[in-house]
Protein backbone atom coordinates (compact mmCIF):
# COMPACT_ATOMS: atom_id res chain seq x y z
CA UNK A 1 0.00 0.00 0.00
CA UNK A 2 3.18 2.11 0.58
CA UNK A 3 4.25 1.79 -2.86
CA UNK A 4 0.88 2.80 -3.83
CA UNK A 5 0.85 6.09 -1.95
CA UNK A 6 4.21 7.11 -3.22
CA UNK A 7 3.25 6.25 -6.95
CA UNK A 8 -0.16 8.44 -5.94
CA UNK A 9 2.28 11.16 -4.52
CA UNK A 10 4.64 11.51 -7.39
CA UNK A 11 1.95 11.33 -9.98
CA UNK A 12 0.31 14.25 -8.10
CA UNK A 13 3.71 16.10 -7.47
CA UNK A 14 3.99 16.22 -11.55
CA UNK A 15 0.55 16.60 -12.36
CA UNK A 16 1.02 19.63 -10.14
CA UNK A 17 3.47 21.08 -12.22
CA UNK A 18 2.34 23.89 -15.27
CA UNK A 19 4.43 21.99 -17.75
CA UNK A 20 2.65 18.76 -17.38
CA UNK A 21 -0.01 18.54 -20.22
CA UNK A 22 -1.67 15.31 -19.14
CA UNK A 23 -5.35 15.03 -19.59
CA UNK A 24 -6.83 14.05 -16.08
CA UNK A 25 -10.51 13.46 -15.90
CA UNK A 26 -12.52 12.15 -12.67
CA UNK A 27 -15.99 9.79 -13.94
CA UNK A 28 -18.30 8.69 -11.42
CA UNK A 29 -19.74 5.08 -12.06
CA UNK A 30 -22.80 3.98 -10.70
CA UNK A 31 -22.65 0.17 -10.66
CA UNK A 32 -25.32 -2.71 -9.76
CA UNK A 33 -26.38 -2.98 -6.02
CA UNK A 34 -26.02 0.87 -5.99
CA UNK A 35 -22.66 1.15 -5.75
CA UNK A 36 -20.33 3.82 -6.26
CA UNK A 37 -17.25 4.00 -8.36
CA UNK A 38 -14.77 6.95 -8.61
CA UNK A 39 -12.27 6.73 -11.23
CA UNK A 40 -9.39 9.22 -12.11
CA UNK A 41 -8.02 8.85 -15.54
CA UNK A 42 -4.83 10.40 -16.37
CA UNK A 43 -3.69 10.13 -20.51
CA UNK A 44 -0.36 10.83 -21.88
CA UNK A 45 2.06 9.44 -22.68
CA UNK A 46 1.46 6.12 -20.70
CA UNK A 47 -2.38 6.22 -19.46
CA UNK A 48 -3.48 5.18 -16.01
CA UNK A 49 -6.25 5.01 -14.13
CA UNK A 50 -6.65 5.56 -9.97
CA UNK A 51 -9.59 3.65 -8.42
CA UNK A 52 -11.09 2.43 -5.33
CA UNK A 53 -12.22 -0.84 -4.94
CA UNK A 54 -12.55 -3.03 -2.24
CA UNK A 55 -11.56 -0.39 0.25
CA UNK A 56 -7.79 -0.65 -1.95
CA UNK A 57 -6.80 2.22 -4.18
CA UNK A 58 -4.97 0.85 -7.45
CA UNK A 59 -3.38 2.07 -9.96
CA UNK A 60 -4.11 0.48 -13.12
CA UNK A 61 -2.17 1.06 -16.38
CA UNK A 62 -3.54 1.00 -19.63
CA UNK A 63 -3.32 -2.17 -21.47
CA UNK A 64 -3.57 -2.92 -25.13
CA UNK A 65 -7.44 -3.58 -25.95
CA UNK A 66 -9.31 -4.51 -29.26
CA UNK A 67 -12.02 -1.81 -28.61
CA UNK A 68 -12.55 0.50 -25.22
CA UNK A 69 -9.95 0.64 -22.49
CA UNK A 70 -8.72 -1.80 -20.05
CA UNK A 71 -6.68 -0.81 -17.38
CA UNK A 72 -4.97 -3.67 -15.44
CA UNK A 73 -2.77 -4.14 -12.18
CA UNK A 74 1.24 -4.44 -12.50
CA UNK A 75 0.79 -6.33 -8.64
CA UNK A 76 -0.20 -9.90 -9.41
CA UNK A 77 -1.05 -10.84 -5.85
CA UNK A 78 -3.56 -7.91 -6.62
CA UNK A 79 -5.47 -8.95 -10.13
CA UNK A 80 -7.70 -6.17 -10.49
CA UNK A 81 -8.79 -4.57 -13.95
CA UNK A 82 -11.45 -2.08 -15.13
CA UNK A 83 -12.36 -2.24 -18.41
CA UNK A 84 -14.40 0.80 -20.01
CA UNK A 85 -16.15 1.40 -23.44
CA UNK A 86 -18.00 5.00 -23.77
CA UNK A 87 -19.98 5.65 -20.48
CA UNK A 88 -19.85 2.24 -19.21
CA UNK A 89 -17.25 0.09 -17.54
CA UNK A 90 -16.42 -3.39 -15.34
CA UNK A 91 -14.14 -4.01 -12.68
CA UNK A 92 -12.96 -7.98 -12.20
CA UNK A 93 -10.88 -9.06 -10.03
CA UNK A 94 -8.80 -12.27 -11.93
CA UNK A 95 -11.21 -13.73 -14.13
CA UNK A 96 -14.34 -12.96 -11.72
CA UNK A 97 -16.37 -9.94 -12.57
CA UNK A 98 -16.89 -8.22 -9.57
CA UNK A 99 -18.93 -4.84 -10.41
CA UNK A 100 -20.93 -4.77 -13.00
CA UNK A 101 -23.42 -2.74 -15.02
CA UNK A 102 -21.73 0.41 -14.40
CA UNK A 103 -22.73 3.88 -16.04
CA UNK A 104 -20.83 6.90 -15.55
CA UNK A 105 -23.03 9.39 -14.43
């Protein structure tokens, strides 16, 4: 979790800086069983997204993907991925789907 913070500290350190033109954009999705799901997407040069799940934040990097987005975990003790297409997304955890039906608001 550590790692995590520092990764989260740096990326906010640069994004803090005027020369930085990185697109960051915070979605809302509402997923089944009412629940909530905050994403921050940050697009460059190498595209990530920061996300909540579980009561973990992750940081997911973009991988490749034949059509929308999918954003996966580099810790594979910690499988997550969130995979997005227009206003709708998925989080699974390995090969489980584990939100579903989401809709950014």
């Amino acid at each position: 979790m550590k790692k995590y913070a520092l990764i989260l500290g740096l990326a906010t350190a640069v994004l803090a800086q005027p020369s930085f033109a990185a697109e960051v954009k915070q979605v809302v999705f509402k997923c089944d069983r009412a629940i909530s799901l905050p994403v921050t997407f940050v697009n460059d040069k190498q595209s990530f997204a920061v996300v909540t799940v579980d009561g973990r934040q992750l940081l997911l990097t973009e991988s490749p993907s034949g059509s929308g987005a999918v954003y996966t975990s580099a810790d594979k003790n910690l499988p997550y991925s969130l995979s997005t297409k227009n206003d709708n997304a998925f989080v699974n955890f390995g090969d489980s789907t584990i939100l579903e039906n989401c809709v950014s608001k």
